[in-house]
N, C-alpha and C. Protein backbone atom coordinates (compact mmCIF):
# COMPACT_ATOMS: atom_id res chain seq x y z
N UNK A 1 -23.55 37.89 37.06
CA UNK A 1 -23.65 38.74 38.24
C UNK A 1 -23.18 40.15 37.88
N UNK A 2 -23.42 41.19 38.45
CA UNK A 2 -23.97 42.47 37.79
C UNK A 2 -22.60 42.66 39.05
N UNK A 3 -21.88 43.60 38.37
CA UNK A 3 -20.64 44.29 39.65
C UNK A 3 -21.18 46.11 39.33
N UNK A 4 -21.21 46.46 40.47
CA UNK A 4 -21.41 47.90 40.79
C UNK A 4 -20.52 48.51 41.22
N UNK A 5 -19.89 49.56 40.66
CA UNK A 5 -18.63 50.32 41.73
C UNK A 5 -19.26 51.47 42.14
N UNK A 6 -19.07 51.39 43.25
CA UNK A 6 -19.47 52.91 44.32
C UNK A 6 -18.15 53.62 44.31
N UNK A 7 -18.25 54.90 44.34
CA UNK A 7 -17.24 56.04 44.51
C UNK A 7 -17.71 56.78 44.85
N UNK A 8 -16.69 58.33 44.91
CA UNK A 8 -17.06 58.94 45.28
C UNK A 8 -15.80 60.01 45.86
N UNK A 9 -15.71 61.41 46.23
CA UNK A 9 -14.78 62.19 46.67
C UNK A 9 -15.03 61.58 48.32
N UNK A 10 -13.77 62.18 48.96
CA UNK A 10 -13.93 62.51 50.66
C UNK A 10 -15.35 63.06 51.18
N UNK A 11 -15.90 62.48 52.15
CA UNK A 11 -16.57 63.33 52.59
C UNK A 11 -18.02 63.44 52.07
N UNK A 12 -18.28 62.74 50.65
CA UNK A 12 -19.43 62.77 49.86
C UNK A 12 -20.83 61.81 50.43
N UNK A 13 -20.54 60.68 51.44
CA UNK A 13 -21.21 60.08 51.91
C UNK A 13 -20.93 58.72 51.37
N UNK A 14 -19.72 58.07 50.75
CA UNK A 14 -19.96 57.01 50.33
C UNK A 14 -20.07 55.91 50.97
N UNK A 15 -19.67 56.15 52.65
CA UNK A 15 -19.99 54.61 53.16
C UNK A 15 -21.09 54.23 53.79
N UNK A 16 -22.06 55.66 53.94
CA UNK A 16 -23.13 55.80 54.18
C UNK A 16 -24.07 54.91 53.13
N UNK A 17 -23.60 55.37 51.76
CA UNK A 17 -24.60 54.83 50.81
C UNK A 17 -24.37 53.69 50.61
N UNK A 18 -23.11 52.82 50.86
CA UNK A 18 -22.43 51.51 50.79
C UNK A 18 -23.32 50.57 52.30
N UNK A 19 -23.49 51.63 52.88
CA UNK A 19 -24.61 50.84 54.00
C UNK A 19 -26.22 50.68 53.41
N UNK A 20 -26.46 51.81 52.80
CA UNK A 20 -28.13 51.32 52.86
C UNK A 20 -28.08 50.75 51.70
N UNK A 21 -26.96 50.18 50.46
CA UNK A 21 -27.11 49.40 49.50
C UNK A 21 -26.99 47.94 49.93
N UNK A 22 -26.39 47.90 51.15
CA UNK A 22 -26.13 46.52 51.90
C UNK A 22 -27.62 46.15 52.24
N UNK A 23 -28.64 47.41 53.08
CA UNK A 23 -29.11 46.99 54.05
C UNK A 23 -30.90 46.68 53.11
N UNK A 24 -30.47 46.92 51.32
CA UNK A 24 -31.45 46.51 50.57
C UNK A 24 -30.87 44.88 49.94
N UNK A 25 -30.13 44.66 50.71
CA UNK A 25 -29.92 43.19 50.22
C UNK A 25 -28.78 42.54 49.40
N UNK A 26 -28.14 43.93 48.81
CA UNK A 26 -26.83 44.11 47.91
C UNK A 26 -25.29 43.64 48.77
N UNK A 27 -24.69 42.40 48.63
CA UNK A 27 -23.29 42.46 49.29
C UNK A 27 -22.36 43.68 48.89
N UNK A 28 -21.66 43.79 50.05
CA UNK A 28 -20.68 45.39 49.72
C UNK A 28 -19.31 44.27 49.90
N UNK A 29 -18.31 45.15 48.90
CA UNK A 29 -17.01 45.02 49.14
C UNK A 29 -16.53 46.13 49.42
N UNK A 30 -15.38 46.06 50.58
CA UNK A 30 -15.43 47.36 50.83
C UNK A 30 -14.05 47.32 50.66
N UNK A 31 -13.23 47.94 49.81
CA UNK A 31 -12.00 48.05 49.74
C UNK A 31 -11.32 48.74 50.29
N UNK A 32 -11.48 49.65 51.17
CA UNK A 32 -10.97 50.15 52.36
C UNK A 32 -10.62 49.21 53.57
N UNK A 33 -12.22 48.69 53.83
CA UNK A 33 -11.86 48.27 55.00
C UNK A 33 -11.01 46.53 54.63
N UNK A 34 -11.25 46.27 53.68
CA UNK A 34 -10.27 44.96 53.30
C UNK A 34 -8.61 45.28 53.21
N UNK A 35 -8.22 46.58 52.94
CA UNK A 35 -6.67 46.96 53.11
C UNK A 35 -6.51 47.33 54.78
N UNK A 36 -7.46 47.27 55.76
CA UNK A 36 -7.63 47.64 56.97
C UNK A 36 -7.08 46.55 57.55
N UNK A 37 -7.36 45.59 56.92
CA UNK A 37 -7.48 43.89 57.53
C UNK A 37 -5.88 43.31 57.18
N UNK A 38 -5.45 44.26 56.37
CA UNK A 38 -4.28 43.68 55.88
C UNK A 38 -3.42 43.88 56.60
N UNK A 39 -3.62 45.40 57.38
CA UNK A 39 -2.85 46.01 58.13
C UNK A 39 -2.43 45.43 59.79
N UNK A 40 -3.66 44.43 59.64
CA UNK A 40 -3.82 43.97 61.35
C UNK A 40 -2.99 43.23 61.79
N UNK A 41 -2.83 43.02 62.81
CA UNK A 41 -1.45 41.79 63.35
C UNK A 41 -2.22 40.87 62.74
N UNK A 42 -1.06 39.73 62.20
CA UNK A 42 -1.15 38.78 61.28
C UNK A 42 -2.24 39.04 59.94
N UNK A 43 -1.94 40.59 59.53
CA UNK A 43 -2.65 40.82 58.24
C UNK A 43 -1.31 40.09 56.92
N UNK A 44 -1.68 39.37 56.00
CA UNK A 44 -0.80 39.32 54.82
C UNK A 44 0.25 40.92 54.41
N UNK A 45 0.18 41.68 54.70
CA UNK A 45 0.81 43.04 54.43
C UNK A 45 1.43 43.76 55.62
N UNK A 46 1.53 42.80 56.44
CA UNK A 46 2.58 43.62 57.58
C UNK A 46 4.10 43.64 57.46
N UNK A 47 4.10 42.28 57.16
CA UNK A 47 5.60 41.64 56.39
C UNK A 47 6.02 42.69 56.00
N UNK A 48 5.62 42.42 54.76
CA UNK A 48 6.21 42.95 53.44
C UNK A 48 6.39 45.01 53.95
N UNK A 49 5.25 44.96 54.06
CA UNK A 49 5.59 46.75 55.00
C UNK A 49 6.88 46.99 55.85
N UNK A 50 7.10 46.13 56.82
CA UNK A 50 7.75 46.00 57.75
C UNK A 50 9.25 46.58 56.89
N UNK A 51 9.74 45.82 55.66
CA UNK A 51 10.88 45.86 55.11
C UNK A 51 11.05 47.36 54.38
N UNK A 52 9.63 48.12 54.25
CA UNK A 52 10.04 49.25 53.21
C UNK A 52 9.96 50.26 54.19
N UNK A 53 8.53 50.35 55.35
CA UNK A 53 8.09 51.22 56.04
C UNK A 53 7.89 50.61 57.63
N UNK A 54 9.61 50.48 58.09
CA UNK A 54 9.77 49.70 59.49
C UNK A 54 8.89 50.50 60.80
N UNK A 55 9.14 52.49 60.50
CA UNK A 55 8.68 53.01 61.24
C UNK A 55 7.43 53.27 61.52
N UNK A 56 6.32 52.37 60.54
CA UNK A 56 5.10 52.43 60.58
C UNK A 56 4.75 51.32 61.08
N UNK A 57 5.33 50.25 61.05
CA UNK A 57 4.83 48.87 62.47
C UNK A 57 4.74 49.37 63.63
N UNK A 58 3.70 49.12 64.73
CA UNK A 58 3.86 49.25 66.35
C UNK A 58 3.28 47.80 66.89
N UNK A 59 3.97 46.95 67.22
CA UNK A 59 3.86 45.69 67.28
C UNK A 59 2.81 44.86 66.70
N UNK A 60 3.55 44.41 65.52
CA UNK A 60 3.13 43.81 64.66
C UNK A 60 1.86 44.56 63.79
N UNK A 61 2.00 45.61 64.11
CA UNK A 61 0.31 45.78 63.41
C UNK A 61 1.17 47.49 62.50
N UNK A 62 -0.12 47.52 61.35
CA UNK A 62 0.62 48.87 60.37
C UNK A 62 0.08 49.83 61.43
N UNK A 63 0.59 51.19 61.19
CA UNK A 63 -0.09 52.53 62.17
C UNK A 63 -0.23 53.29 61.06
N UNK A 64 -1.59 53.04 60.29
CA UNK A 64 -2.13 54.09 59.40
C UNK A 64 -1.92 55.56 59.58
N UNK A 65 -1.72 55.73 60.96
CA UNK A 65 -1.41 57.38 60.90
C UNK A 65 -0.06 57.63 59.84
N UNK A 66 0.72 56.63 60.79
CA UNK A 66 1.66 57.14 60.51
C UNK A 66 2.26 57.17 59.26
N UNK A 67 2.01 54.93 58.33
CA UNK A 67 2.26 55.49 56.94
C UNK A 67 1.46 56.38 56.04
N UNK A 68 0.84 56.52 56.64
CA UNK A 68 -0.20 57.93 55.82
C UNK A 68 0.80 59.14 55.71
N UNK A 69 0.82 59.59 56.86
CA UNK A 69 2.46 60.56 56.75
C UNK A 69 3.66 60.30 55.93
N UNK A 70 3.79 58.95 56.36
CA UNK A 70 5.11 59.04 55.41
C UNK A 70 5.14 59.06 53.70
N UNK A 71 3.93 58.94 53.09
CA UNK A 71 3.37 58.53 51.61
C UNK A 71 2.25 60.08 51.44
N UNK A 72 1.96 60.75 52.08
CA UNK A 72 1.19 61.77 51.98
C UNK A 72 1.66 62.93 50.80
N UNK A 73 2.94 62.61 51.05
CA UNK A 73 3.38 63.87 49.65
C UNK A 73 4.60 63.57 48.73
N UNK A 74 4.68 62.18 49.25
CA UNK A 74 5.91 61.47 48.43
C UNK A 74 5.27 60.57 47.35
N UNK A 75 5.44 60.94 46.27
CA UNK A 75 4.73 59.81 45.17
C UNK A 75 5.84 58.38 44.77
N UNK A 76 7.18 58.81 45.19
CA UNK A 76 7.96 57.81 45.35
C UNK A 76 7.44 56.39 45.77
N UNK A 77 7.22 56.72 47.34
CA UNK A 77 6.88 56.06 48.39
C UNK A 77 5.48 55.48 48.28
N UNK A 78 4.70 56.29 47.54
CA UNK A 78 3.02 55.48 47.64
C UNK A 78 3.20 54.93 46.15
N UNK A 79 4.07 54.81 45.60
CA UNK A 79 4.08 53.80 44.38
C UNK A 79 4.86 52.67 45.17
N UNK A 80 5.86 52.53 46.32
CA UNK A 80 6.24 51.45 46.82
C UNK A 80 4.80 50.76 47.31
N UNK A 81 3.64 51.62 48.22
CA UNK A 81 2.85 50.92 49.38
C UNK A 81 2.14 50.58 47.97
N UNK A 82 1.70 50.75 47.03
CA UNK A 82 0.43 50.51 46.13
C UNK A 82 0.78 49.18 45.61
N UNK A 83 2.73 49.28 45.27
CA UNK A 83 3.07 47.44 44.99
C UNK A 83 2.67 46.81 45.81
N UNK A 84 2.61 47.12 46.72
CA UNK A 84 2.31 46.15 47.92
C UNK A 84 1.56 45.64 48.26
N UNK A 85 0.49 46.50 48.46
CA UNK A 85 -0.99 46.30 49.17
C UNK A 85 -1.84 45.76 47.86
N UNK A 86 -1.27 46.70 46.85
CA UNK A 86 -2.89 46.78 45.35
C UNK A 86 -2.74 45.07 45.42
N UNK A 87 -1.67 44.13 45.36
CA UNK A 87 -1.83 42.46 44.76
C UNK A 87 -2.48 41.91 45.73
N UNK A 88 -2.23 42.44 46.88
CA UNK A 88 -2.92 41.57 48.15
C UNK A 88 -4.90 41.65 48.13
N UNK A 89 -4.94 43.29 48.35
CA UNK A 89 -5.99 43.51 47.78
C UNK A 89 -6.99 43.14 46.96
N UNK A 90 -6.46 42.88 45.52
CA UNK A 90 -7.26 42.73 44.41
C UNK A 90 -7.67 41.18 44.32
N UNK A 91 -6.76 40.41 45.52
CA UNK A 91 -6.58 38.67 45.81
C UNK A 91 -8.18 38.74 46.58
N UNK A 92 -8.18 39.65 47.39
CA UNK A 92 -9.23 39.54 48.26
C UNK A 92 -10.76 39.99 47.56
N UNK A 93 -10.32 40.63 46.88
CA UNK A 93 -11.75 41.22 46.25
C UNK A 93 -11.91 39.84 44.91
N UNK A 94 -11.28 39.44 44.46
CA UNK A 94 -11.16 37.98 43.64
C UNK A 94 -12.16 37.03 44.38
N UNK A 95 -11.51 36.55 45.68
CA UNK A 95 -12.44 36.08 46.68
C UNK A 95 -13.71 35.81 46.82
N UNK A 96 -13.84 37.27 47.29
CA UNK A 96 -15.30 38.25 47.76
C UNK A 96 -16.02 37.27 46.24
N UNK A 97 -15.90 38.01 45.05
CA UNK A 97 -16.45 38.01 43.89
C UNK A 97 -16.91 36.69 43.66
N UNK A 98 -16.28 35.53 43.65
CA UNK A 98 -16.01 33.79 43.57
C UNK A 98 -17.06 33.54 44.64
N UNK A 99 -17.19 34.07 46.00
CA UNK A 99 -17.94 33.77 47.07
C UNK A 99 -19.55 33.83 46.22
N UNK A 100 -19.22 35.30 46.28
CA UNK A 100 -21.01 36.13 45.59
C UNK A 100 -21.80 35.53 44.14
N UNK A 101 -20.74 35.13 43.76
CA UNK A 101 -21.10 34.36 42.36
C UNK A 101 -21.48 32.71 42.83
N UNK A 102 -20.70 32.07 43.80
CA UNK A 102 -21.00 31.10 43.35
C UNK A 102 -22.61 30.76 44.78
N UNK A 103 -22.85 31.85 45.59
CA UNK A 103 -24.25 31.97 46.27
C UNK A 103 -25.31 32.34 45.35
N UNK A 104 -25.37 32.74 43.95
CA UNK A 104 -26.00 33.12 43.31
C UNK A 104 -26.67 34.72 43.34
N UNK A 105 -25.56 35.37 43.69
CA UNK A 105 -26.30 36.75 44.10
C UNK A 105 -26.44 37.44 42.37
N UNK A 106 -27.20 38.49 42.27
CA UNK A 106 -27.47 38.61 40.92
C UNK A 106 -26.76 40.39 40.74
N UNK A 107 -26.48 41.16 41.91
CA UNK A 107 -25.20 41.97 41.64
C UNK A 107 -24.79 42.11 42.98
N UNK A 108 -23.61 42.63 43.20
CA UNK A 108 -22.99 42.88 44.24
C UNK A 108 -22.29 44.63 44.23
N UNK A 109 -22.00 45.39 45.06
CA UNK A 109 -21.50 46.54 45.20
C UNK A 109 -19.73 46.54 45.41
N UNK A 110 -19.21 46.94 44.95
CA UNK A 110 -17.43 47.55 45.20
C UNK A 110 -17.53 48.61 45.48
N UNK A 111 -17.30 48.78 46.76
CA UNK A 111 -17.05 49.77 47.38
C UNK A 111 -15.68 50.88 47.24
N UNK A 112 -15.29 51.21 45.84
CA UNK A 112 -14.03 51.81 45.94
C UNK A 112 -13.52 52.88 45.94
N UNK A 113 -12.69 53.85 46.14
CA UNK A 113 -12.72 54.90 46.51
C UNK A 113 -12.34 55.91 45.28
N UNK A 114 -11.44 54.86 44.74
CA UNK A 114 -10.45 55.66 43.57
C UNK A 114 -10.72 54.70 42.45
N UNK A 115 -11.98 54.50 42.24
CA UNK A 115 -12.56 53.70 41.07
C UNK A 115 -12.39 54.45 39.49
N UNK A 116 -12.22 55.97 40.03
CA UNK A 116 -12.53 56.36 38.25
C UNK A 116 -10.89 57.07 38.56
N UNK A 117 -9.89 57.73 39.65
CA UNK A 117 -8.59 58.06 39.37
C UNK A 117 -7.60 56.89 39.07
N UNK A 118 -8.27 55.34 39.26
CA UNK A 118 -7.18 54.28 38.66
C UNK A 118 -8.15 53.82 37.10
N UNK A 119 -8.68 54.81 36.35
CA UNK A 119 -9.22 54.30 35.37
C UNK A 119 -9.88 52.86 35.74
N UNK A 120 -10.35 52.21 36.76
CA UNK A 120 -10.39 50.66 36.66
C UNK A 120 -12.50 51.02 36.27
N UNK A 121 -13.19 51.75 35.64
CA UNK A 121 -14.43 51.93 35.49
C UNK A 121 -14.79 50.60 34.56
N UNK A 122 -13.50 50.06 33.45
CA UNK A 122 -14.27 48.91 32.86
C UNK A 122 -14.23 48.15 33.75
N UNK A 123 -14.09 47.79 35.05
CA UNK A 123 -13.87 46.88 35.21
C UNK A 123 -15.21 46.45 36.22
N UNK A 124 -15.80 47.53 35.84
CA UNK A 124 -17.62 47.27 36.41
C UNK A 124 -18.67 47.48 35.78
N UNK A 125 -19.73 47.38 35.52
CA UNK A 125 -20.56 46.97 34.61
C UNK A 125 -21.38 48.54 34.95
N UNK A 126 -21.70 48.77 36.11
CA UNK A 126 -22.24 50.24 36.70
C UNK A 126 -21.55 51.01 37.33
N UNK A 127 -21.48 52.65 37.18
CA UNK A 127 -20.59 53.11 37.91
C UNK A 127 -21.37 54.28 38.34
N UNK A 128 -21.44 54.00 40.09
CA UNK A 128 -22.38 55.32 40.59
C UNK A 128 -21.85 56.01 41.73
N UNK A 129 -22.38 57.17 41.59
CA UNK A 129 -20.93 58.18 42.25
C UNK A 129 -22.28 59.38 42.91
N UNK A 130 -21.51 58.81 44.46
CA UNK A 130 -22.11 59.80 45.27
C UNK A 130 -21.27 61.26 45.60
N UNK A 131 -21.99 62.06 45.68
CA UNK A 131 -21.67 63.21 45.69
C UNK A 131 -22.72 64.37 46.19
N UNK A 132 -22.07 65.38 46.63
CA UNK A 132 -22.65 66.24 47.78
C UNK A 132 -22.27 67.58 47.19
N UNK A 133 -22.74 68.60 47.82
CA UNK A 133 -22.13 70.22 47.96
C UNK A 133 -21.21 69.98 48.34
N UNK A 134 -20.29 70.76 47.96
CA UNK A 134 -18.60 71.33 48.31
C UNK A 134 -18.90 71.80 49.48
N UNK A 135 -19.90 72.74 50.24
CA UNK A 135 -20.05 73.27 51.43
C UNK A 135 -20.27 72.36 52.57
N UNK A 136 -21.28 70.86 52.03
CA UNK A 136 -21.24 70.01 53.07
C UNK A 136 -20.27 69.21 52.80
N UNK A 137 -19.74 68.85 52.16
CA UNK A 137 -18.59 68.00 52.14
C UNK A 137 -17.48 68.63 52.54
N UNK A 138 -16.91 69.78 52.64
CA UNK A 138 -15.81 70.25 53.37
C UNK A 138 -16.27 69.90 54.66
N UNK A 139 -17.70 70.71 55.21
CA UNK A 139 -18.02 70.64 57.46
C UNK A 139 -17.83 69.23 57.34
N UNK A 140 -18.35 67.97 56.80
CA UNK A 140 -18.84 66.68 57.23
C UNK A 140 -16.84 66.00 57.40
N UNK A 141 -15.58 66.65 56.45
CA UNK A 141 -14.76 65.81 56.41
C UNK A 141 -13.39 66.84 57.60
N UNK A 142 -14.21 68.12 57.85
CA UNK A 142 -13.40 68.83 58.97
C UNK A 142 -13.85 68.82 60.51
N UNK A 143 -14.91 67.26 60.34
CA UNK A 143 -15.83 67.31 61.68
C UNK A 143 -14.87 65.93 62.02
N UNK A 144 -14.35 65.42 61.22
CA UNK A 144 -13.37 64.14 61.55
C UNK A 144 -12.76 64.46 62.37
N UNK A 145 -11.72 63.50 63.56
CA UNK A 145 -10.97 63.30 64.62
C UNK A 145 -9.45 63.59 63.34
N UNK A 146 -8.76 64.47 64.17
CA UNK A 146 -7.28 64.62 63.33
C UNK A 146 -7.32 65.54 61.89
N UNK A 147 -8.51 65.89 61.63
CA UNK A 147 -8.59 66.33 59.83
C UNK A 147 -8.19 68.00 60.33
N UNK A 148 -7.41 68.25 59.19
CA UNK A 148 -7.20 69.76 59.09
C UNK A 148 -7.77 70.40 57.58
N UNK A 149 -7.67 71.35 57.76
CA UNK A 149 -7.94 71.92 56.23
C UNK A 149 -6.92 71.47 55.01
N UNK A 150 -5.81 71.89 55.71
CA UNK A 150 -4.45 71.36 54.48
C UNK A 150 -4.53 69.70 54.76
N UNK A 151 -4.68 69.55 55.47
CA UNK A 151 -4.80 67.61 54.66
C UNK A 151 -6.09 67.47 54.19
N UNK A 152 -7.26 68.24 54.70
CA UNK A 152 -8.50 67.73 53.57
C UNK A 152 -7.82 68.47 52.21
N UNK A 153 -7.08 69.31 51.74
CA UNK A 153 -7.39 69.97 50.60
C UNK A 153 -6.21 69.36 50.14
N UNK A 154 -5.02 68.68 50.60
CA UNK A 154 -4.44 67.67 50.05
C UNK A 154 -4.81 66.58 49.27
N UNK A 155 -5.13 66.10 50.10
CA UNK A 155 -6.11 64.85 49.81
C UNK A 155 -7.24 65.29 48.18
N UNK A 156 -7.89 65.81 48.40
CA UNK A 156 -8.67 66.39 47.85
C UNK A 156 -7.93 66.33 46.34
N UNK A 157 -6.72 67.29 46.60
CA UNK A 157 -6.13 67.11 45.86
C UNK A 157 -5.77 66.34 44.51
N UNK A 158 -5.65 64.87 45.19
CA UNK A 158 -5.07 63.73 44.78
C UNK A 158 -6.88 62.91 43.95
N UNK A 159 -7.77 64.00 44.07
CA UNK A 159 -8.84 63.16 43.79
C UNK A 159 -9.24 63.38 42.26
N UNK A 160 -10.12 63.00 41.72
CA UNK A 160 -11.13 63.71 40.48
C UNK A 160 -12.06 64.75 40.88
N UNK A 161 -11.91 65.57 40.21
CA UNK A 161 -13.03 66.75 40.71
C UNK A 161 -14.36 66.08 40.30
N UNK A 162 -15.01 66.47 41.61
CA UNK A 162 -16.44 65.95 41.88
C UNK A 162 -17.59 66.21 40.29
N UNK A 163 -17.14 66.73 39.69
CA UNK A 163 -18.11 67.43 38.44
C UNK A 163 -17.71 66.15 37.48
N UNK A 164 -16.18 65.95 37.46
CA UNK A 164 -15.70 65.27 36.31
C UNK A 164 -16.07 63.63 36.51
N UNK A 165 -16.25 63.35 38.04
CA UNK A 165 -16.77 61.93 38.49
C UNK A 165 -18.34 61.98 38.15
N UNK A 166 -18.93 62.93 38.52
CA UNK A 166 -20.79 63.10 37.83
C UNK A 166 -20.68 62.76 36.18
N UNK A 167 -19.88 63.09 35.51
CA UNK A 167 -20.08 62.82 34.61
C UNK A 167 -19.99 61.68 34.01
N UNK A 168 -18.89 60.97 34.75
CA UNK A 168 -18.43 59.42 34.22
C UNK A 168 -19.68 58.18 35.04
N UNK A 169 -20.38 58.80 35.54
CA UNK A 169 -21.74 58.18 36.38
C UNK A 169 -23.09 57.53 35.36
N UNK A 170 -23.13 56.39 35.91
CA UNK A 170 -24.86 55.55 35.18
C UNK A 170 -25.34 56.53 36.07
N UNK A 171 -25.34 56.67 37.46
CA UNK A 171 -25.91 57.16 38.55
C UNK A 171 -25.22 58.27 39.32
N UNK A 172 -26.23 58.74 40.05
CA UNK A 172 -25.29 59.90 41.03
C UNK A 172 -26.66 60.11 42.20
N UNK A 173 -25.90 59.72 43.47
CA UNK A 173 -26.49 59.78 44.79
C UNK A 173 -26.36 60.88 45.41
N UNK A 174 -27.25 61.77 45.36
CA UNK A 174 -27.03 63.02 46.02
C UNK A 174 -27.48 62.86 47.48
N UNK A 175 -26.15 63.10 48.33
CA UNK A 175 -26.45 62.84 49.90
C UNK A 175 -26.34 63.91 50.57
N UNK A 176 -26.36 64.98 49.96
CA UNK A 176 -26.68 66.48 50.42
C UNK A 176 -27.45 66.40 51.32
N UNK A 177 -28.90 66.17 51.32
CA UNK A 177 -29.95 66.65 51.80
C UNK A 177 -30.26 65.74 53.63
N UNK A 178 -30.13 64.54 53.08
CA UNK A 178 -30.38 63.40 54.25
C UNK A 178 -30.07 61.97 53.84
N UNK A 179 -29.95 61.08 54.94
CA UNK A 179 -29.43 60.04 54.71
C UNK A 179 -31.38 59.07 53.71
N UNK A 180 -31.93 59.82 54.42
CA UNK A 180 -33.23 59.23 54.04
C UNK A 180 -33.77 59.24 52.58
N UNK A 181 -32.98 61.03 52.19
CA UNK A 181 -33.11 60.93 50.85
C UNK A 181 -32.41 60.31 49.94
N UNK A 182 -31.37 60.03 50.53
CA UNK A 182 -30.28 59.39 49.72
C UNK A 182 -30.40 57.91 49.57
N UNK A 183 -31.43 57.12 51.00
CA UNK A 183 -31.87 55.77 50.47
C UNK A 183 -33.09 55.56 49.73
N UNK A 184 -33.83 56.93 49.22
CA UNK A 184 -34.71 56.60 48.17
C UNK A 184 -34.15 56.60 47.23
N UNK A 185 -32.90 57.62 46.94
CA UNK A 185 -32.59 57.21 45.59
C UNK A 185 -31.77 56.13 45.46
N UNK A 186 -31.16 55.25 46.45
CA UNK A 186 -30.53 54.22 45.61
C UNK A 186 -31.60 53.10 46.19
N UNK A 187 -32.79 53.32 46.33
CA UNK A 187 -34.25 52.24 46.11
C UNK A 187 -34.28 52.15 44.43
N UNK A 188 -34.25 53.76 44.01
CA UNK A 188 -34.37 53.74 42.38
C UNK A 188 -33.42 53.18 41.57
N UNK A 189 -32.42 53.35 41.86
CA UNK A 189 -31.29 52.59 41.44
C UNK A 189 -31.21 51.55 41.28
N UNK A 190 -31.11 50.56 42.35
CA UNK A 190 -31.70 49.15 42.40
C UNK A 190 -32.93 48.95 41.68
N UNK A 191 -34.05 49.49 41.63
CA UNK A 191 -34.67 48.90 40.31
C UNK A 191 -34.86 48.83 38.79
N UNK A 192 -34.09 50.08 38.62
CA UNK A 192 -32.83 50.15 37.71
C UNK A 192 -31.81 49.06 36.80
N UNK A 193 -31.04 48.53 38.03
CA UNK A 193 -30.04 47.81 37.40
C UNK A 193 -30.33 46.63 36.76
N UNK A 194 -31.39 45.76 36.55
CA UNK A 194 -31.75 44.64 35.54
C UNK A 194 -31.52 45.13 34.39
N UNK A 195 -31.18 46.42 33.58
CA UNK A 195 -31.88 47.31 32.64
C UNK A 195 -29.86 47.00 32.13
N UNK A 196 -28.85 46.78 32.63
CA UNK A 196 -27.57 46.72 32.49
C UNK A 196 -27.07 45.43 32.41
N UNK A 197 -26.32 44.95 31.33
CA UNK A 197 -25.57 44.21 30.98
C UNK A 197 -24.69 43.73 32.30
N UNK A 198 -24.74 42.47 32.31
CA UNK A 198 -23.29 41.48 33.23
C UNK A 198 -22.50 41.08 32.41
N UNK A 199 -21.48 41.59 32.41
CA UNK A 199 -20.27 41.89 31.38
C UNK A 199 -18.79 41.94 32.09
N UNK A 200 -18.36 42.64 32.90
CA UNK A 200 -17.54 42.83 33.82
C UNK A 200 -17.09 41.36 34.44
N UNK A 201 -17.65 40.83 34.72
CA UNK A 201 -16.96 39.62 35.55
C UNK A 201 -16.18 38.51 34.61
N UNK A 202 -16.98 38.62 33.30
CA UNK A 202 -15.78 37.37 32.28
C UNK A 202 -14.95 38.28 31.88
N UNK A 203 -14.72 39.99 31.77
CA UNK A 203 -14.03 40.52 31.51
C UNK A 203 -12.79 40.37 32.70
N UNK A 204 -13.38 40.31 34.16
CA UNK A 204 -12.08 39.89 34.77
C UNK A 204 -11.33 38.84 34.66
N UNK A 205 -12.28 37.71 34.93
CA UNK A 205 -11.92 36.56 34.73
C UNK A 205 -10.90 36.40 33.38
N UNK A 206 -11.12 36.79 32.21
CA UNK A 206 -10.43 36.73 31.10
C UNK A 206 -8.68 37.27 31.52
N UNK A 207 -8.24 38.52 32.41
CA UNK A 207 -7.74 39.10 32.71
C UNK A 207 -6.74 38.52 33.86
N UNK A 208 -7.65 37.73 34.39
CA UNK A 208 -7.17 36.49 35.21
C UNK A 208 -5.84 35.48 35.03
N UNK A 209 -6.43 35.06 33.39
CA UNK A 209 -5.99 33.75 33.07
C UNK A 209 -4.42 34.47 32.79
């Protein structure tokens, strides 16, 4: 089974493209929204939060605003939440993977955000990275509920510059233009990927044991 990692900066369109790769037949993992789940009353990661980051529980459930604030400029503190969450996480995407493999799917998508700033690129067989103009990707991530300039350019910050992720790319989804253009090109893509080695998954598995 063929593993694909999607990436991508803020703002570039990646869950857009994580939809129309779904909606050609491709399972998505979405590693966002699986640390979302963690967060929920009776998520596996409320616990354990509860003891480092008490002021971010509001009954029983995490308040992403808020540990977002508290880990936003402390690298201390987001090396505590990353112990935390990354084992729970990577349990679930284990899962996902065991599920998709043993339905016989022939690749699946990882949806991850920080696929090429945690070096984890071997750990997928394709690595395709959507990306946009700097001009639309600033309006599209200052049109968000709560976004300011200094937390997009924070954030931003903390990312790979969009040039240096094009380069580490099999692929690159340009979602500049329209969502329409952007599902022809990952039509091309997908017929594409037979052309790539399944390699990645005994490499996890090995990693496993």
């Amino acid at each position: 089974m063929l593993l694909v990692g999607l990436t991508g900066s803020i703002g570039m369109g990646k869950s857009k493209s994580a939809e129309l790769f779904e909606a050609e037949g491709l399972p998505v993992y979405d590693a966002d929204a699986s640390v979302h789940a963690l967060y929920e009353k009776g998520g596996a990661a409320v616990e354990p939060l509860s003891d480092c980051f008490p002021e971010a529980i509001k009954d029983g459930v995490v308040d992403r605003t808020i540990l977002g604030q508290l880990v936003l400029n402390d690298s201390e503190m987001l090396k505590k939440l990353e112990s935390i969450v990354h084992p729970l996480a990577g349990q679930m995407q284990r899962e996902f993977l065991e599920a998709q493999e043993a339905s016989g799917k022939r690749a699946v998508i990882l949806d991850i955000p920080l696929l090429l700033e945690k070096n984890a690129e071997g750990l997928v067989d394709v690595v395709v990275v959507v990306s946009a103009t700097p001009e639309v990707q600033k309006k599209r991530v200052l049109e968000r509920p709560g976004m300011t300039e200094e937390k997009f350019l924070s954030i931003l910050n903390k990312q790979m510059p969009d040039a240096e992720k094009r380069e580490k790319a099999d692929f690159v989804v340009d979602s500049t233009i329209s969502v329409a253009d952007a599902h022809r090109q990952i039509r091309d893509i997908i017929d594409k990927l037979d052309g790539f080695p399944a390699r990645a998954l005994a490499v996890r598995k090995e990693l496993m044991k």
